[in-house]
Protein backbone atom coordinates (compact mmCIF):
# COMPACT_ATOMS: atom_id res chain seq x y z
CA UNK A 1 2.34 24.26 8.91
CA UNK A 2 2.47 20.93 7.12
CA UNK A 3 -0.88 19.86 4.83
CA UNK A 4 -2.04 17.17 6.89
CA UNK A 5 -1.18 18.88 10.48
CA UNK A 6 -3.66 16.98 13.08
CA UNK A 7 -4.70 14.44 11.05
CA UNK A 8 -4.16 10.69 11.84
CA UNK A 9 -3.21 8.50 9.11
CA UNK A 10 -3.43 4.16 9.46
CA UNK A 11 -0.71 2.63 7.36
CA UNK A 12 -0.36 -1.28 6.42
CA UNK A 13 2.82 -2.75 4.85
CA UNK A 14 4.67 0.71 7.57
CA UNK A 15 8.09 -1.50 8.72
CA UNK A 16 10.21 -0.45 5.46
CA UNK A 17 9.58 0.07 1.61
CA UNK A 18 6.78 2.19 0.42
CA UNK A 19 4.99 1.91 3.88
CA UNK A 20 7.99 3.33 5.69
CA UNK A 21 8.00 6.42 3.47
CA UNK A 22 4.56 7.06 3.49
CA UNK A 23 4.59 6.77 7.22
CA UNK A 24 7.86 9.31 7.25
CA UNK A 25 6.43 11.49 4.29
CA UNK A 26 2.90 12.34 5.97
CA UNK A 27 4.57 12.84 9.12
CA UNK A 28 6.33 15.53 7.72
CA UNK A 29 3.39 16.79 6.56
CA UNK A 30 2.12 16.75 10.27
CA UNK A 31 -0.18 13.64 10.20
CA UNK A 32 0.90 11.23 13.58
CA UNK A 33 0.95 7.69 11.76
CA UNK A 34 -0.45 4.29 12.71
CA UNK A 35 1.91 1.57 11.69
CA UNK A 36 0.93 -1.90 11.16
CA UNK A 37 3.37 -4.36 9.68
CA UNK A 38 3.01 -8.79 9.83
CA UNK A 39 7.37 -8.87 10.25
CA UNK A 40 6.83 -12.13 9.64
CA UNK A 41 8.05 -14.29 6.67
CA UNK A 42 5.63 -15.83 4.53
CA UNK A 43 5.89 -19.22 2.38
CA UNK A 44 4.66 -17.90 -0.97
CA UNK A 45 7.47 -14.97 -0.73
CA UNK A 46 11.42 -15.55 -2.20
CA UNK A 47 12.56 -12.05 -0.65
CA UNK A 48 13.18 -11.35 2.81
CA UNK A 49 10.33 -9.95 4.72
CA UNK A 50 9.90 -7.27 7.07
CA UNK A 51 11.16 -7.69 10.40
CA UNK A 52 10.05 -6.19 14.09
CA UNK A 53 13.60 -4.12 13.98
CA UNK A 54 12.69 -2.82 10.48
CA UNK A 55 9.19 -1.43 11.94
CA UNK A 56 10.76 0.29 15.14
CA UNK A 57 13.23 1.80 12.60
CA UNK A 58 10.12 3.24 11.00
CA UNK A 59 8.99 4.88 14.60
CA UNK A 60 12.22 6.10 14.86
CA UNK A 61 12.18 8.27 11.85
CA UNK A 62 8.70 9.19 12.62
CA UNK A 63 9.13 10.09 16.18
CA UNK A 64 12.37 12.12 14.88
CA UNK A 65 10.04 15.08 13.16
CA UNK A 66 8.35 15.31 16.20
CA UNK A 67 5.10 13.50 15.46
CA UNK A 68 3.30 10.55 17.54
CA UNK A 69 3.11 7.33 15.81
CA UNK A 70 1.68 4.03 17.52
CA UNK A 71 3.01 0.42 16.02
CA UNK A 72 1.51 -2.61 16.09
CA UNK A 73 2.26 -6.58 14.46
CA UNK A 74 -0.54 -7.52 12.54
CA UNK A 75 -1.21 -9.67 9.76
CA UNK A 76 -4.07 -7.80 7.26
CA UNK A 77 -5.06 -11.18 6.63
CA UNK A 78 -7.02 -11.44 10.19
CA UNK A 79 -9.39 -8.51 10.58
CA UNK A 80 -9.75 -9.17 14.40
CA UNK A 81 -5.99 -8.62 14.89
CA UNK A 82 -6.34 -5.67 12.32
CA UNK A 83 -9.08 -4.09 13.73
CA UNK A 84 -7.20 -4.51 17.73
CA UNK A 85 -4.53 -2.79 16.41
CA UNK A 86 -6.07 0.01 15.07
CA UNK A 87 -8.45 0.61 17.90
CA UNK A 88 -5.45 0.62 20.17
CA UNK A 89 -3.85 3.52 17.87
CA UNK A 90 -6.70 5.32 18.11
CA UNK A 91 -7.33 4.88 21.26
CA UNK A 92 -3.78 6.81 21.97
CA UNK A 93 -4.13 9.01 18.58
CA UNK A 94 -7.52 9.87 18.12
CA UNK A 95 -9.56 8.79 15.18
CA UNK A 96 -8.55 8.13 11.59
CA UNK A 97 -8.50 10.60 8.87
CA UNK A 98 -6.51 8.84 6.18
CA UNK A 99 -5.76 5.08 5.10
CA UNK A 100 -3.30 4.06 3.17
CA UNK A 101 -3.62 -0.19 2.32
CA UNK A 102 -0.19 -0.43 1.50
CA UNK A 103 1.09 -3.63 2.21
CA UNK A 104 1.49 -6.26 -0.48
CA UNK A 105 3.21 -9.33 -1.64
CA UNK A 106 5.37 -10.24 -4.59
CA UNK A 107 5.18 -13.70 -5.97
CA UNK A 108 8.32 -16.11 -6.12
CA UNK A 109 8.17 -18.58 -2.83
CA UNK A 110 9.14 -22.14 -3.20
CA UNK A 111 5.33 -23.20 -2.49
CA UNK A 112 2.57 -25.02 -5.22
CA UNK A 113 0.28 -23.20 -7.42
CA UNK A 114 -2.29 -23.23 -4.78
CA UNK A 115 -0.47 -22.04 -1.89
CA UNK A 116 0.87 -19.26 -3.81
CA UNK A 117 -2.41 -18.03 -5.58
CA UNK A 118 -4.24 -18.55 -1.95
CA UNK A 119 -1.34 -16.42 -0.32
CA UNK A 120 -0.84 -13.74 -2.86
CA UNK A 121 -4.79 -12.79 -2.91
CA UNK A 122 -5.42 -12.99 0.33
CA UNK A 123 -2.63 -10.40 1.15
CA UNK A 124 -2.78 -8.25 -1.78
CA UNK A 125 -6.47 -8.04 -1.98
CA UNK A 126 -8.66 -9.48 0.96
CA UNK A 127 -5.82 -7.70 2.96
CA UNK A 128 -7.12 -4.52 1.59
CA UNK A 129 -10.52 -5.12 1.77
CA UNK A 130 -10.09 -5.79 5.70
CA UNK A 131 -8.04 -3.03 6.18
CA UNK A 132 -10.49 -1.07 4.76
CA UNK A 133 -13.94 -2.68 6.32
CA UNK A 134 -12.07 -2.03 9.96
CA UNK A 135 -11.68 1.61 9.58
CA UNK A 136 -14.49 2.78 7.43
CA UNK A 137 -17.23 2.45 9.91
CA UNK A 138 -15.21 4.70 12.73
CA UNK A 139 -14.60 7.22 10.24
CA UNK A 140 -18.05 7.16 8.92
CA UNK A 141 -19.22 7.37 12.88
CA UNK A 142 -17.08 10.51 13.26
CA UNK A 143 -18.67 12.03 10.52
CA UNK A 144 -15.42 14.22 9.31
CA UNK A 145 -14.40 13.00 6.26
CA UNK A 146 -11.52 11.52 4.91
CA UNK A 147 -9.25 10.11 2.61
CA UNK A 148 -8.40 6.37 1.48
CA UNK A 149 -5.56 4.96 -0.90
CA UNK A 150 -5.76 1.73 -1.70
CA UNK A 151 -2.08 0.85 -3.21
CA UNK A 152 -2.83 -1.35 -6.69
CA UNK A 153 0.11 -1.54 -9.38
CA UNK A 154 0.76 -1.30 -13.26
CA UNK A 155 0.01 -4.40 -12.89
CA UNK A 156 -3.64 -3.90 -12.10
CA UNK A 157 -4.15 -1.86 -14.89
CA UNK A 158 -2.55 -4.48 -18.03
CA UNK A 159 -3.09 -7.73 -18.51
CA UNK A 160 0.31 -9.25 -19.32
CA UNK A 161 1.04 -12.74 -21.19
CA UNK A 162 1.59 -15.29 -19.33
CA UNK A 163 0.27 -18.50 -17.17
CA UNK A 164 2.39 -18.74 -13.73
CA UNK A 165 -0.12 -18.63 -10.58
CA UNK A 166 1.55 -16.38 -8.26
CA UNK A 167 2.27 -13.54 -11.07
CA UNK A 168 -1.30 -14.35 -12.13
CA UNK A 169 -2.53 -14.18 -8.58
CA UNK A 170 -0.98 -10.86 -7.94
CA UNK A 171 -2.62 -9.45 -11.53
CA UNK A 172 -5.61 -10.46 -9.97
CA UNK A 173 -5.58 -9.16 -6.90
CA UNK A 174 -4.55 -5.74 -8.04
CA UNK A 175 -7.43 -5.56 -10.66
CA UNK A 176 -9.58 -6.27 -7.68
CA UNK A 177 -7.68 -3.60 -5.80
CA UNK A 178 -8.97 -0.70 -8.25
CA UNK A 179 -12.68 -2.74 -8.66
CA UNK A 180 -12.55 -2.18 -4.70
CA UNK A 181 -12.09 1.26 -5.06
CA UNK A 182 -13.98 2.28 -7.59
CA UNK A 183 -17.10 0.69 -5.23
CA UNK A 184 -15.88 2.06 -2.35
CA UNK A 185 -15.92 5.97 -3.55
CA UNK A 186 -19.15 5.95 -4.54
CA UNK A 187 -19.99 4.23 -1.46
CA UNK A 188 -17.94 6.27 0.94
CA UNK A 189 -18.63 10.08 -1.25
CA UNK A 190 -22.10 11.27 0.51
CA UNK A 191 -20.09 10.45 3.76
CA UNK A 192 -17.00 13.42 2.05
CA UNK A 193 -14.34 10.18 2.06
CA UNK A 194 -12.17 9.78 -0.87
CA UNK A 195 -11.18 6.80 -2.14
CA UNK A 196 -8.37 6.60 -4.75
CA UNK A 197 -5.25 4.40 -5.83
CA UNK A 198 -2.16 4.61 -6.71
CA UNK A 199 -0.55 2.41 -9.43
CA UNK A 200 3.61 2.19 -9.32
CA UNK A 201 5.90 0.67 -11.71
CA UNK A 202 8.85 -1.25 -10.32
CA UNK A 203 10.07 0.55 -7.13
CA UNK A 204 13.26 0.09 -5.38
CA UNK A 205 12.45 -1.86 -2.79
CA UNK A 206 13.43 -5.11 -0.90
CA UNK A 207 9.84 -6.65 -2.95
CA UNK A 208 11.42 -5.58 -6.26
CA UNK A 209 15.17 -6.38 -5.51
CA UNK A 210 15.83 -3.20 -4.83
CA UNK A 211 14.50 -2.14 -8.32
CA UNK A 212 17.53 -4.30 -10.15
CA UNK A 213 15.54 -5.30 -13.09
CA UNK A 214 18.14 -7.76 -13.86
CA UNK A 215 17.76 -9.49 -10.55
CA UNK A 216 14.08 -9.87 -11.47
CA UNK A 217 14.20 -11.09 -15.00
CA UNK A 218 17.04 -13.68 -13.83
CA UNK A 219 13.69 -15.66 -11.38
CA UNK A 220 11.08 -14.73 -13.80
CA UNK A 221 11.85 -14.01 -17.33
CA UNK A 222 8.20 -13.51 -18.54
CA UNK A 223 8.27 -10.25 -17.06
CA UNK A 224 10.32 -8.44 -19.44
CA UNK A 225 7.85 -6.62 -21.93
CA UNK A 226 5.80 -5.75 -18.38
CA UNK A 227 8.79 -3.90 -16.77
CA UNK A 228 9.77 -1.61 -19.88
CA UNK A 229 9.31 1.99 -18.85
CA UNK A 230 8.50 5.08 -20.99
CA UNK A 231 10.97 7.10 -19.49
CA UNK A 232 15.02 6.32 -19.26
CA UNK A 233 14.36 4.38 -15.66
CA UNK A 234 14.24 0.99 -14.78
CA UNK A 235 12.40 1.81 -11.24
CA UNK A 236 10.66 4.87 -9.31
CA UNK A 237 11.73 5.09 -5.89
CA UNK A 238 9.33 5.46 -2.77
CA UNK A 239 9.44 9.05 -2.20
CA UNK A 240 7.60 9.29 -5.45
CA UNK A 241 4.67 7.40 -4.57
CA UNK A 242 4.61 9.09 -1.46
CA UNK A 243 4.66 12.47 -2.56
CA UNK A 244 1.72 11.15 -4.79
CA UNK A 245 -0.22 9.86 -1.79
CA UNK A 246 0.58 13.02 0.40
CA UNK A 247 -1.40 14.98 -2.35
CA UNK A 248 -4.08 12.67 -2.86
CA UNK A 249 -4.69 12.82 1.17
CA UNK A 250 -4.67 16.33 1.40
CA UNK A 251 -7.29 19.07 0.81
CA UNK A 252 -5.50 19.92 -2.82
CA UNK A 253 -7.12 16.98 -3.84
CA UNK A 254 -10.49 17.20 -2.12
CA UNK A 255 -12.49 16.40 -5.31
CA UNK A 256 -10.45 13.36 -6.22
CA UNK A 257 -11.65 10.73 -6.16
CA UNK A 258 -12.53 7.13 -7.59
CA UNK A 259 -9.37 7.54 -9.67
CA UNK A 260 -6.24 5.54 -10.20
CA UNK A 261 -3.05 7.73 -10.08
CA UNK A 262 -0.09 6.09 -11.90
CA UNK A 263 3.28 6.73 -10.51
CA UNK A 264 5.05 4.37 -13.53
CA UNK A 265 7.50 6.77 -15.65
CA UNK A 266 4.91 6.20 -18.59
CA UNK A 267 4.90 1.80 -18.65
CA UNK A 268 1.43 1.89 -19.05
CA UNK A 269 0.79 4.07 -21.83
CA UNK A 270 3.94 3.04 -23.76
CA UNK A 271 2.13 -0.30 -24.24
């Protein structure tokens, strides 16, 4: 018996990265997953995004351990299509237990300062707050509980130096990731639904370069004092912010909450 066996978990961000291996991590755990992912590119990005291949990869490995998952293209920046896509998971899962706001947005696109602060905060942090304000009232209505991570960074815990608008966007916008919920579980604990976050330092994945530090510093320099670990590593990789979320969403953590959980090989506290 897996720790989250017949619970339903709604995952942003789920076509590869972090979302992917949450998705595959609290499947093996027992949860069947709801996977939403935009596979689009967007202007204010330099990397590569997700694509619709990368997301059916994702139901692949879910539907390999035997659980249900249902996927879905959706952009967290429009609640309507958010909210579509979850009722139609649920519709074919049953309701939510768990949410994870995973997806997110690095900085870098060829795009002015406005386009990339408007772009940056409105995935990284209205995205979250709609992907939150569509499944909160169903799993307030069901009256069973539950468990929300909202995925923030070192970088919304650390103000570092610096004045370029998209890294200063996405500062922002994960500050207001752990101001959203802090609000949110005190809001959300008479109803028994924890709210928590989860701050990485650089992971390896396609956002980060892979975690190739060098390959970061090379576009943007003023990172360098940010990105310094405590630990011999230059990056985490996903599995260890998913076996982070997997406790946080299970009943070993069911007084936790209103907390931010650092997965970041010490980088804040060396500072």
């Amino acid at each position: 018996m897996g720790r989250l066996d017949g619970k339903v978990a709604f995952i942003t961000g789920a076509a590869r990265g972090q979302g992917r291996s949450h998705a595959v991590r609290l499947a093996q755990e027992g949860a069947d997953i709801i996977a939403i992912d935009v596979c689009k590119q967007l202007k204010a990005v330099r990397y590569p995004m997700s694509t619709p291949e990368d997301l059916e990869q994702t139901v692949k490995e879910v539907e390999s351990l035997g659980r249900r998952i249902v996927s879905r293209e959706a952009d967290v920046r429009d609640a309507p299509a958010l909210q579509k896509a979850l009722d139609e998971g649920i519709s074919q899962l049953g309701g939510v237990d768990i949410v994870l706001a995973n997806a997110g947005i690095g900085p870098g696109g060829d795009t002015t300062p406005d386009e990339q602060w408007d772009e940056v905060v409105d995935v990284n942090l209205k995205g979250v707050w709609n992907t939150g304000r569509v499944a909160i009232p169903s799993m307030i209505e069901r009256g069973e509980g539950g468990a929300i991570v909202l995925t923030s960074s070192t970088g919304g815990l650390v103000g570092p130096g610096m004045n370029y608008p998209g890294t200063l966007a996405y500062i922002a916008a994960k500050h207001g990731v752990i101001g959203l919920m802090r609000s949110w579980a005190n809001y959300l604990a008479p109803f028994s639904i924890r709210v928590n976050s989860v701050a990485p330092t650089t992971v390896r994945t396609p956002m980060a370069g892979g975690g190739d530090i060098k390959r970061i510093l090379d576009h943007s320099p003023h990172l360098a004092a940010s990105l310094l670990n405590a630990m011999p590593v230059d990056a985490v990789d996903p599995i260890d912010i998913s076996n982070a979320i997997a406790w946080l969403v299970s009943d070993q953590a069911r007084y936790v909450t209103g907390t931010v959980v650092p997965v970041d090989a010490g980088n804040v506290n060396r500072r």
